[in-house]
PDB file of N, CA and C in Angstrom:
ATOM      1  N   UNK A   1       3.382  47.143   2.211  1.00  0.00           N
ATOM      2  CA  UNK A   1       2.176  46.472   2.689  1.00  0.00           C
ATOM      3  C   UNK A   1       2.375  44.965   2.595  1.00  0.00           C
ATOM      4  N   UNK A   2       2.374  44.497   3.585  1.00  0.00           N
ATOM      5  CA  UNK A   2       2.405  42.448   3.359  1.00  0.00           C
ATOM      6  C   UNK A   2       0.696  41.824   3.427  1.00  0.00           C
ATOM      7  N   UNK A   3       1.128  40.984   2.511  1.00  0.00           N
ATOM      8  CA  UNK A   3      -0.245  40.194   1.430  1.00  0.00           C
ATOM      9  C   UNK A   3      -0.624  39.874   2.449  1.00  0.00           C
ATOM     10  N   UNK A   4      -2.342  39.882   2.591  1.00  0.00           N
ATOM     11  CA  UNK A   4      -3.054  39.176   3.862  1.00  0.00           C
ATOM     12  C   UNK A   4      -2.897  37.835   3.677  1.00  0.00           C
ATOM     13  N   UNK A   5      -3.772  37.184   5.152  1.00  0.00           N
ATOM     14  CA  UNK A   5      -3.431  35.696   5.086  1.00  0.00           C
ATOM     15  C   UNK A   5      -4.772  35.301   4.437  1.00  0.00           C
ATOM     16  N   UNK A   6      -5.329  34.374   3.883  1.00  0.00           N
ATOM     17  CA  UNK A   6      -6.210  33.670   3.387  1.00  0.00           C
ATOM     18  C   UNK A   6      -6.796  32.960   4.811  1.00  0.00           C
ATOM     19  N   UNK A   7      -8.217  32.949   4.889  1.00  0.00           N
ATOM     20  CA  UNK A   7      -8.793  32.709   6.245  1.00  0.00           C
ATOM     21  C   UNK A   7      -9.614  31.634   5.477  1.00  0.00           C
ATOM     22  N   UNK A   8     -10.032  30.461   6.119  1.00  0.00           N
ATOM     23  CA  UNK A   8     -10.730  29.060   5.633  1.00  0.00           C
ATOM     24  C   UNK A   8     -11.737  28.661   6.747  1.00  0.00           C
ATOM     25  N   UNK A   9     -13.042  28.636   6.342  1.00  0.00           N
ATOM     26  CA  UNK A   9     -13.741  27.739   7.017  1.00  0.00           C
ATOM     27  C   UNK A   9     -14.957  26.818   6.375  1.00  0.00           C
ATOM     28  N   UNK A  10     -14.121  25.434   7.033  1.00  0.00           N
ATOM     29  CA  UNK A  10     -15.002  24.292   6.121  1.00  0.00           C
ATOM     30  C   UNK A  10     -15.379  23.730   6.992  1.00  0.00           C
ATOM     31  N   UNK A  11     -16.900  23.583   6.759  1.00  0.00           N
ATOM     32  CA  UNK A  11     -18.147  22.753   7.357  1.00  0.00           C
ATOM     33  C   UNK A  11     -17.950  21.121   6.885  1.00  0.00           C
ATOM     34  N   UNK A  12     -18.144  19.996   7.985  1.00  0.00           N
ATOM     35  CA  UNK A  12     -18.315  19.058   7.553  1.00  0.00           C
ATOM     36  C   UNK A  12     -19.161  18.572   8.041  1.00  0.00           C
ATOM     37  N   UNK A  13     -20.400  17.196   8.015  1.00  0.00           N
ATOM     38  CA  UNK A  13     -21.225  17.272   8.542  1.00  0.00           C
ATOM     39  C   UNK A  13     -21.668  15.534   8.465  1.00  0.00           C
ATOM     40  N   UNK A  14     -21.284  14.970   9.696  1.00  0.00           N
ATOM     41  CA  UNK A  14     -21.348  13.552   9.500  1.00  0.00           C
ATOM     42  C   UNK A  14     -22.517  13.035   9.868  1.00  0.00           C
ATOM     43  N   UNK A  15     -22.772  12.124   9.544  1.00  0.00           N
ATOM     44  CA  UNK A  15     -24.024  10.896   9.072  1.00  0.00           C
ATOM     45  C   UNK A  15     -24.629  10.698  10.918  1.00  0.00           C
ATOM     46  N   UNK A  16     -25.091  10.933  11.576  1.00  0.00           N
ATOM     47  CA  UNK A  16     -25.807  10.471  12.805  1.00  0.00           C
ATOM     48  C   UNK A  16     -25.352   9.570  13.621  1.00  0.00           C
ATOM     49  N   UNK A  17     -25.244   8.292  12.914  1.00  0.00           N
ATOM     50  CA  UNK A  17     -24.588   7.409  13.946  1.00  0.00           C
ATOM     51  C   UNK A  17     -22.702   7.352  13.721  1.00  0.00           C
ATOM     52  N   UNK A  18     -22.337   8.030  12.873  1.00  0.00           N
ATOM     53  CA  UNK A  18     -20.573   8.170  12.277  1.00  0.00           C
ATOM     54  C   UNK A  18     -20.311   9.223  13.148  1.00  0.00           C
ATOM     55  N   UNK A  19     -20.487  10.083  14.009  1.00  0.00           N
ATOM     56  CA  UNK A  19     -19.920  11.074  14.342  1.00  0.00           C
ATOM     57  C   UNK A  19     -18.740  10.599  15.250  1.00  0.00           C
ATOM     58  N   UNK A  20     -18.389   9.671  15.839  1.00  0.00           N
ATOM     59  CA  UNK A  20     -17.533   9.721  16.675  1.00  0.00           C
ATOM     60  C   UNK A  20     -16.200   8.914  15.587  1.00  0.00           C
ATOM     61  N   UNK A  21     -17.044   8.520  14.462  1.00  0.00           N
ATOM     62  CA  UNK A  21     -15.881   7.959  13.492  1.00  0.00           C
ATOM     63  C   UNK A  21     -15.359   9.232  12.558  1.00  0.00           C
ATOM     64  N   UNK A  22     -16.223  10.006  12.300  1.00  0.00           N
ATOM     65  CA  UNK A  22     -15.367  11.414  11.885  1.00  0.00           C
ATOM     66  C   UNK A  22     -15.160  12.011  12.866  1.00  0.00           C
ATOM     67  N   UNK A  23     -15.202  12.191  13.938  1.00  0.00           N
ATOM     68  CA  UNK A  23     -14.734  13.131  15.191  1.00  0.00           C
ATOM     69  C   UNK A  23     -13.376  12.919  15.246  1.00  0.00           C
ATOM     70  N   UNK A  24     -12.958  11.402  15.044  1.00  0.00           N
ATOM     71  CA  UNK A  24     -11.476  10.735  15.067  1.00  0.00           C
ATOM     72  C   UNK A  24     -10.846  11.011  13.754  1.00  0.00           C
ATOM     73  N   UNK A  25     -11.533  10.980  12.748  1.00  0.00           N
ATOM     74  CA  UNK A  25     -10.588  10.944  11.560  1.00  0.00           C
ATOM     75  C   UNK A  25      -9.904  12.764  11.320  1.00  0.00           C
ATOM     76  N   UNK A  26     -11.123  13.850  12.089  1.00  0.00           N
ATOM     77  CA  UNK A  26     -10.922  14.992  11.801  1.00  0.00           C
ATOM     78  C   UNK A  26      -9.997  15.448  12.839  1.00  0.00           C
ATOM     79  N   UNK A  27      -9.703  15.108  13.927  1.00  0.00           N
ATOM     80  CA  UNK A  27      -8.855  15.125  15.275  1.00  0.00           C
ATOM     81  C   UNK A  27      -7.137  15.127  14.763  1.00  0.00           C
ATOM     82  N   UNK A  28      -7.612  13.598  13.729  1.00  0.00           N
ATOM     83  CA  UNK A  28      -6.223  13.513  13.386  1.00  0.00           C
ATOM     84  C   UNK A  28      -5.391  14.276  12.479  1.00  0.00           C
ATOM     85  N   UNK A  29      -6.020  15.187  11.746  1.00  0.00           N
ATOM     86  CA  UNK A  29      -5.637  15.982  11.102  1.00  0.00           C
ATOM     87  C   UNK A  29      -4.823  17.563  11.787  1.00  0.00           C
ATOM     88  N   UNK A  30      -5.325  17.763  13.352  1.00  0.00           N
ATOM     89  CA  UNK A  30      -5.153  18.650  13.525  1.00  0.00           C
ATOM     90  C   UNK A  30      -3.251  18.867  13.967  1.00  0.00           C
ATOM     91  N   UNK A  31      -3.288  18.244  14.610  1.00  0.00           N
ATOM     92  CA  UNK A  31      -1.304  17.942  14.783  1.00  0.00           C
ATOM     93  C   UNK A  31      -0.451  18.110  13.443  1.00  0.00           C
ATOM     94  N   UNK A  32      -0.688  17.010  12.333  1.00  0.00           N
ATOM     95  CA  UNK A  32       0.310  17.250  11.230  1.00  0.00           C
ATOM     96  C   UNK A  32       0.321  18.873  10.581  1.00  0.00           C
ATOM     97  N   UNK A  33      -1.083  19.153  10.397  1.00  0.00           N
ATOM     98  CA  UNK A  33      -1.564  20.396   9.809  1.00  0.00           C
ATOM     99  C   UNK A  33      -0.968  21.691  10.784  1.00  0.00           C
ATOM    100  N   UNK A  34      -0.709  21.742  11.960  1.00  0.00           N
ATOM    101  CA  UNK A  34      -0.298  22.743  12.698  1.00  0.00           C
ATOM    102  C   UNK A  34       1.404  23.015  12.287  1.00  0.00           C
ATOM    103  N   UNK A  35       1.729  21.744  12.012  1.00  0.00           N
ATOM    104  CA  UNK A  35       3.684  21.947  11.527  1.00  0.00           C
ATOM    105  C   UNK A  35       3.740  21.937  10.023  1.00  0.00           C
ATOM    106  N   UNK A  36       1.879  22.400   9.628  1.00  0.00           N
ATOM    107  CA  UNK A  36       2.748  22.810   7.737  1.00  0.00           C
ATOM    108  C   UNK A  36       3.120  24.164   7.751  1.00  0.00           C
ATOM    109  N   UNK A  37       3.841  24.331   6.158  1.00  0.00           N
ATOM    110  CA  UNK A  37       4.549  25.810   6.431  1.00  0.00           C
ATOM    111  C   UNK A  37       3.636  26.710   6.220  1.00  0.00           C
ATOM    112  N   UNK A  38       3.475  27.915   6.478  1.00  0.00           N
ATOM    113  CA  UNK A  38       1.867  28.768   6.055  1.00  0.00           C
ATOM    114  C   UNK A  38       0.855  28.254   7.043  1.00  0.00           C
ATOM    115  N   UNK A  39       0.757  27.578   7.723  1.00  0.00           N
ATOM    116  CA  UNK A  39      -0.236  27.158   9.148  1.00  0.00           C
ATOM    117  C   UNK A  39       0.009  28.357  10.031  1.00  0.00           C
ATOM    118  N   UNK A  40      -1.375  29.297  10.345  1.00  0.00           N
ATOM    119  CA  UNK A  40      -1.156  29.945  11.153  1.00  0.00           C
ATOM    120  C   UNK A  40      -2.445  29.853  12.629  1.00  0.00           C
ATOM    121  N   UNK A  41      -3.240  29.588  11.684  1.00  0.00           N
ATOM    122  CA  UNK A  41      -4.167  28.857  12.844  1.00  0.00           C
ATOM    123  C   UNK A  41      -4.817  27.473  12.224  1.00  0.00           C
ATOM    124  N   UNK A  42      -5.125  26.456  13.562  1.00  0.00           N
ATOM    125  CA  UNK A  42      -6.150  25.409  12.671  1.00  0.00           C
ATOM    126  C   UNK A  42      -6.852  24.907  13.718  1.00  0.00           C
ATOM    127  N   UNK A  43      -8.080  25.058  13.834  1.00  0.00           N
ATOM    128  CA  UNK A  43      -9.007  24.863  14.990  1.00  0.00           C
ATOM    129  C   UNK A  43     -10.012  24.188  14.493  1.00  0.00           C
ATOM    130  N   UNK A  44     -10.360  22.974  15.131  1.00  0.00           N
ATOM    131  CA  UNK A  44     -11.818  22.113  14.995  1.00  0.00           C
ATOM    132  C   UNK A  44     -12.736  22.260  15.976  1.00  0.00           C
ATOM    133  N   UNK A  45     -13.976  22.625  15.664  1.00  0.00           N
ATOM    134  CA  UNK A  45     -15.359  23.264  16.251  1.00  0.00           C
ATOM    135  C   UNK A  45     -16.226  22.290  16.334  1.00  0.00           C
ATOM    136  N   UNK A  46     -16.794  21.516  17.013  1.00  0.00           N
ATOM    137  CA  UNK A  46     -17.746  20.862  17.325  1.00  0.00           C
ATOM    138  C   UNK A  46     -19.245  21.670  17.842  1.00  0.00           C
ATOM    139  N   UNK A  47     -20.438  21.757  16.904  1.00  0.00           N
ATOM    140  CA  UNK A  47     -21.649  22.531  17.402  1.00  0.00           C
ATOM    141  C   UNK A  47     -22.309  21.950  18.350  1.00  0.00           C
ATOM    142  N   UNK A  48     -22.184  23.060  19.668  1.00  0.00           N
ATOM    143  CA  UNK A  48     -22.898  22.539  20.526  1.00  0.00           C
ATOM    144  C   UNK A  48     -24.377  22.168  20.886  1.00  0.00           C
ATOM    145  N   UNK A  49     -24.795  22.665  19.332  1.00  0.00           N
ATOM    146  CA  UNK A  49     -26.738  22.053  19.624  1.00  0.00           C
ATOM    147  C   UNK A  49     -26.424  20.780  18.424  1.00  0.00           C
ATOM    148  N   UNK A  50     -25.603  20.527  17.868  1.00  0.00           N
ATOM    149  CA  UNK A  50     -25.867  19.438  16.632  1.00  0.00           C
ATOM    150  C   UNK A  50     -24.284  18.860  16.385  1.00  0.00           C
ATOM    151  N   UNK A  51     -24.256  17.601  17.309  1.00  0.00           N
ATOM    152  CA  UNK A  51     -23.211  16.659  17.188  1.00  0.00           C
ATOM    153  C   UNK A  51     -22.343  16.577  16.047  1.00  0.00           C
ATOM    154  N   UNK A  52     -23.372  16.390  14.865  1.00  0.00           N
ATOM    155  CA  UNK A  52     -22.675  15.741  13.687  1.00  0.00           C
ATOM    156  C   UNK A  52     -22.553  17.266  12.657  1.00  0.00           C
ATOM    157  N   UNK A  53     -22.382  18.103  13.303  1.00  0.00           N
ATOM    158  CA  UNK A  53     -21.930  19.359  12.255  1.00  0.00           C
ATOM    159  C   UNK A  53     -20.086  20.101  13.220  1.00  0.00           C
ATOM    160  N   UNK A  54     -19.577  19.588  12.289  1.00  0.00           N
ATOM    161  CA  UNK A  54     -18.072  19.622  12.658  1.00  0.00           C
ATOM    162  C   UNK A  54     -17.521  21.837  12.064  1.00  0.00           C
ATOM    163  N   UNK A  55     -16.786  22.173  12.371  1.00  0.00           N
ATOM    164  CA  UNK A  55     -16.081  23.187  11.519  1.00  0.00           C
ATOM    165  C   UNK A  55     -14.592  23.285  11.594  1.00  0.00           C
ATOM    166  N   UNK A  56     -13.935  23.332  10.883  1.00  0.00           N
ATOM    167  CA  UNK A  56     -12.510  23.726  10.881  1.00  0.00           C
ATOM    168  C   UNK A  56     -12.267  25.860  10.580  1.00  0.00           C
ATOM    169  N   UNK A  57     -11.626  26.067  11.461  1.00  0.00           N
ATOM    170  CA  UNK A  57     -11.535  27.553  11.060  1.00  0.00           C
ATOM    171  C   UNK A  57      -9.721  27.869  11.246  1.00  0.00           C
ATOM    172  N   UNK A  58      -9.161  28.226   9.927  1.00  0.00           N
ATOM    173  CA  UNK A  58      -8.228  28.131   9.616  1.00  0.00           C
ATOM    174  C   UNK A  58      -7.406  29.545   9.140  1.00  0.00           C
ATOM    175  N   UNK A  59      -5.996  29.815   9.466  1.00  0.00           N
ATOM    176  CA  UNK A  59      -5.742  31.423   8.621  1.00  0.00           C
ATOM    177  C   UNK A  59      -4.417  30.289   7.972  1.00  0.00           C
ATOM    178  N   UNK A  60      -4.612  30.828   6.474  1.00  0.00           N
ATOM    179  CA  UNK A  60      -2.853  30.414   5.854  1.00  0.00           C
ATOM    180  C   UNK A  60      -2.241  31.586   5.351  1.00  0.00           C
ATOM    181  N   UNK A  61      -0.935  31.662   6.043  1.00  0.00           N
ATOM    182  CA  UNK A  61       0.244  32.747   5.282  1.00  0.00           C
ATOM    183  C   UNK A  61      -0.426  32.938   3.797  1.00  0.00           C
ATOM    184  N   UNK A  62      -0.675  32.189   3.192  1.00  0.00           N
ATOM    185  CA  UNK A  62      -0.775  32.620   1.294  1.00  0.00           C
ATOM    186  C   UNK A  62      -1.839  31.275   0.882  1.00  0.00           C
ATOM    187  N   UNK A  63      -2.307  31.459  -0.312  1.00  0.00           N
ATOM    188  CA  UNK A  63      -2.961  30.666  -0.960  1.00  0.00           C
ATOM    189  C   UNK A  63      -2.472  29.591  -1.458  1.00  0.00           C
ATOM    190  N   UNK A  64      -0.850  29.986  -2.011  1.00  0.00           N
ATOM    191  CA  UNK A  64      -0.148  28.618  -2.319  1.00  0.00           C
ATOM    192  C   UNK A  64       0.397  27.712  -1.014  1.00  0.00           C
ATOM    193  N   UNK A  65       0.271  27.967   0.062  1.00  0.00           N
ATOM    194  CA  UNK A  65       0.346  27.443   1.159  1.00  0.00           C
ATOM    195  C   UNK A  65      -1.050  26.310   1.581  1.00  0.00           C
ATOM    196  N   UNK A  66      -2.197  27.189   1.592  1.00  0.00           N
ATOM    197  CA  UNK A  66      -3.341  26.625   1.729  1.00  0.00           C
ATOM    198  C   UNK A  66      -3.387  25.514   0.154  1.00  0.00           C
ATOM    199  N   UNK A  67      -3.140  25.481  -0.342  1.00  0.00           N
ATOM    200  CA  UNK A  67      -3.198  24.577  -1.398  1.00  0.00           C
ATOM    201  C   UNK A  67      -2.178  23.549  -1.770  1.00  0.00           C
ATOM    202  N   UNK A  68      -0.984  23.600  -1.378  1.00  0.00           N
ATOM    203  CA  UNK A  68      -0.276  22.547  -0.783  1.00  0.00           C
ATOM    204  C   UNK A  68      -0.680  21.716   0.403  1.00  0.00           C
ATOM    205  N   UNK A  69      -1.489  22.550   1.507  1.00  0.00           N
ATOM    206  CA  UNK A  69      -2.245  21.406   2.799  1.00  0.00           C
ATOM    207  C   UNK A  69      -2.886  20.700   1.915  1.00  0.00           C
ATOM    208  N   UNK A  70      -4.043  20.976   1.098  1.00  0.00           N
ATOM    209  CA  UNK A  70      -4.761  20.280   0.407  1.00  0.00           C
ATOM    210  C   UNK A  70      -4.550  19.378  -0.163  1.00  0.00           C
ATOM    211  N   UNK A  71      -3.191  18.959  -0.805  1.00  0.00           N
ATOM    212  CA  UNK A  71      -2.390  17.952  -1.421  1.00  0.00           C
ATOM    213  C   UNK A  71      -1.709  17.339  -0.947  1.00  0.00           C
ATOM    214  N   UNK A  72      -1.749  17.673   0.731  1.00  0.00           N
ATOM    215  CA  UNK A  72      -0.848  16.411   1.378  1.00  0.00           C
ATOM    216  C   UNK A  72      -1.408  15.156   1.652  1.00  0.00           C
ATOM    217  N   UNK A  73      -0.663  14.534   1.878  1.00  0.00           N
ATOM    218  CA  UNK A  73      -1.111  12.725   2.120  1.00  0.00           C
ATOM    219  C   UNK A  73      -1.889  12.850   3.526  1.00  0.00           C
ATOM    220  N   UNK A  74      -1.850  13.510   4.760  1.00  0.00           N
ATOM    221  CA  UNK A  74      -2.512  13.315   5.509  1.00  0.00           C
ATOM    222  C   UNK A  74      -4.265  13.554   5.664  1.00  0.00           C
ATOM    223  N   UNK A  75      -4.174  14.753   4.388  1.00  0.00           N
ATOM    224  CA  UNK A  75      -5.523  15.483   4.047  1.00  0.00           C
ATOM    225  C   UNK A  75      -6.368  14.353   3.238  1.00  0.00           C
ATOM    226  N   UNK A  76      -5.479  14.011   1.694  1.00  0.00           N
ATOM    227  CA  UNK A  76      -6.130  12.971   0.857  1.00  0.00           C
ATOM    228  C   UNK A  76      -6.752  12.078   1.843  1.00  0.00           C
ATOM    229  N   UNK A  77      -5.485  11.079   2.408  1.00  0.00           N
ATOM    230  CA  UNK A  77      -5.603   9.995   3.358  1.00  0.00           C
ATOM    231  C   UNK A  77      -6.918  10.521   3.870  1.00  0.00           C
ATOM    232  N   UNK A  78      -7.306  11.227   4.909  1.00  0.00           N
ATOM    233  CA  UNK A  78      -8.685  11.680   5.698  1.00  0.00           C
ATOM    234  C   UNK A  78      -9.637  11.616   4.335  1.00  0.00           C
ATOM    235  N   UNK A  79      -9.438  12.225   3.600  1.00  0.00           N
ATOM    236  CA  UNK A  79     -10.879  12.354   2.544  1.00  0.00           C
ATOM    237  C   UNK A  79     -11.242  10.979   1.953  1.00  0.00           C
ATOM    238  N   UNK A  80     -10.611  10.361   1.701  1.00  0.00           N
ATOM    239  CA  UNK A  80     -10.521   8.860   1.431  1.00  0.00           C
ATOM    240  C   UNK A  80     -11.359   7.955   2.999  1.00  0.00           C
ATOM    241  N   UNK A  81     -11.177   8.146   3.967  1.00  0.00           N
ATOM    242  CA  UNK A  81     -11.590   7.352   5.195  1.00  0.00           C
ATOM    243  C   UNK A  81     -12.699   8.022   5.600  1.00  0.00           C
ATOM    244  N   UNK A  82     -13.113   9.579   4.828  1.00  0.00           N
ATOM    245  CA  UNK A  82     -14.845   9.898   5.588  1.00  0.00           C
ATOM    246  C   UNK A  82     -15.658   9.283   4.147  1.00  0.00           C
ATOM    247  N   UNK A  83     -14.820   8.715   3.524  1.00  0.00           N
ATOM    248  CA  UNK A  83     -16.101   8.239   2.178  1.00  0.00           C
ATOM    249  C   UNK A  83     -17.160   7.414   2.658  1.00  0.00           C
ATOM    250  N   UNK A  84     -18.287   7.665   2.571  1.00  0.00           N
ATOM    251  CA  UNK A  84     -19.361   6.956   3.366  1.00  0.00           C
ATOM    252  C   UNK A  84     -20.209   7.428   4.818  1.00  0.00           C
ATOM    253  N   UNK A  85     -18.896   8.469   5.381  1.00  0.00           N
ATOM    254  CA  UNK A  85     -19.684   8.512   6.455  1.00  0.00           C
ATOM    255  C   UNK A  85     -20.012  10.105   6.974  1.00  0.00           C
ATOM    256  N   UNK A  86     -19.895  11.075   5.636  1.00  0.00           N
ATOM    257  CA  UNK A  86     -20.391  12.275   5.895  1.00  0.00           C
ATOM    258  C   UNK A  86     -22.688  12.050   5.371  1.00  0.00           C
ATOM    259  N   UNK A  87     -22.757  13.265   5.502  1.00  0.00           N
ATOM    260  CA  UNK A  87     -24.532  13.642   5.339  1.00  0.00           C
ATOM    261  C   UNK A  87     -24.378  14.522   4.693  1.00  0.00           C
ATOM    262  N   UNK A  88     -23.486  15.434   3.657  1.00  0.00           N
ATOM    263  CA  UNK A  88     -23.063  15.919   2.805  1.00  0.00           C
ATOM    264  C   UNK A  88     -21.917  16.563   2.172  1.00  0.00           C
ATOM    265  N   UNK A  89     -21.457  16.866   1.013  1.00  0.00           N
ATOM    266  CA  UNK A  89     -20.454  16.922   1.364  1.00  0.00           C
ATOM    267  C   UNK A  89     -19.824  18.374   1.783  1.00  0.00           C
ATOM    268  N   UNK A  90     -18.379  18.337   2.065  1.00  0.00           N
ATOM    269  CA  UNK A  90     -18.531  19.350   2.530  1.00  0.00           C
ATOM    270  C   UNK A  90     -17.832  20.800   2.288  1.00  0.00           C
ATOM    271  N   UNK A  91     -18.479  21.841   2.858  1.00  0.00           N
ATOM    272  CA  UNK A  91     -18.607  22.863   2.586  1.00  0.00           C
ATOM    273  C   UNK A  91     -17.546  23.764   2.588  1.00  0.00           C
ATOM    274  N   UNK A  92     -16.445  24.055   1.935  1.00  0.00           N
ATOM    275  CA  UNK A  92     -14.949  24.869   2.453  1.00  0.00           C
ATOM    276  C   UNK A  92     -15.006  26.059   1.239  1.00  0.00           C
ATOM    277  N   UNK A  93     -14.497  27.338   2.476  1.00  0.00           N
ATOM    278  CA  UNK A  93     -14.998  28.483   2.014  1.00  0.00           C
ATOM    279  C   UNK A  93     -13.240  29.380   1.951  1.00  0.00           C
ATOM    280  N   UNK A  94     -13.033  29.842   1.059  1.00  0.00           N
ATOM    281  CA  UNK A  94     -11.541  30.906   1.559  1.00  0.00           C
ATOM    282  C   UNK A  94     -12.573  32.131   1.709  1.00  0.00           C
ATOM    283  N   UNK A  95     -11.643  32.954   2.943  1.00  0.00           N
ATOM    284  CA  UNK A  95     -12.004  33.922   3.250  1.00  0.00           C
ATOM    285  C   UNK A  95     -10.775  35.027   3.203  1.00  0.00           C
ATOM    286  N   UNK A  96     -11.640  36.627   2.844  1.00  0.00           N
ATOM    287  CA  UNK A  96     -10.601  37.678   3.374  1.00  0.00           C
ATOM    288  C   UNK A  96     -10.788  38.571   4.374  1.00  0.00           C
ATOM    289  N   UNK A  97      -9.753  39.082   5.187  1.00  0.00           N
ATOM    290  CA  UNK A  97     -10.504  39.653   6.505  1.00  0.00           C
ATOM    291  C   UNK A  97     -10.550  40.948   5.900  1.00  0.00           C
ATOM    292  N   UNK A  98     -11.134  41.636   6.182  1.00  0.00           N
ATOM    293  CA  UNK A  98     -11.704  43.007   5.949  1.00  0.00           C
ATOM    294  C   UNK A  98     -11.973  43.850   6.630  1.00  0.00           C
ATOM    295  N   UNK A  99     -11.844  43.736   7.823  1.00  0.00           N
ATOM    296  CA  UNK A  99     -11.349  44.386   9.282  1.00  0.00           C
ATOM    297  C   UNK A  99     -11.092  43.834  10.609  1.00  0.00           C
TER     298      UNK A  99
END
């Protein structure tokens, strides 16, 4: 039997008039994050009734995979540049699929 993948989805949810300044900072994340190792999907969701509510929906090979993204410089770097301009913070969930 091979270990499932760990499934991620984190809500972020920017400040009203910042959305197009996190729209950019979260954009940029999506390229480096697609060539980490354990990246099997990484998709950014924009809600179509509410601008400033962003989602990332993510599968990683393993948990120690998903937790090395977390510690890379491109991730820190981003968490460092939305300081100020989220409306809370935000919400990241691991998931398991179950059918």
């Amino acid at each position: 039997m091979s270990n499932p993948t760990i499934r991620v989805v984190a809500r972020i949810v920017a400040l009203p008039e910042k959305v197009e300044q996190v729209k950019a900072i979260l954009t940029g994340l999506i390229e480096p994050t697609k060539t980490e190792a354990g990246c099997i999907q990484y998709e950014l969701l924009q809600n179509q009734a509410d601008a400033t509510d962003f989602t990332f929906v993510e599968e990683w090979r393993s948990g120690a995979e998903l937790d090395a993204h977390l510690g890379n410089t491109h991730i820190q770097f981003a968490i460092e540049k939305l300081d100020g301009l989220l409306g809370a913070a935000p919400d990241i969930c691991r998931y398991d699929k179950i059918g």
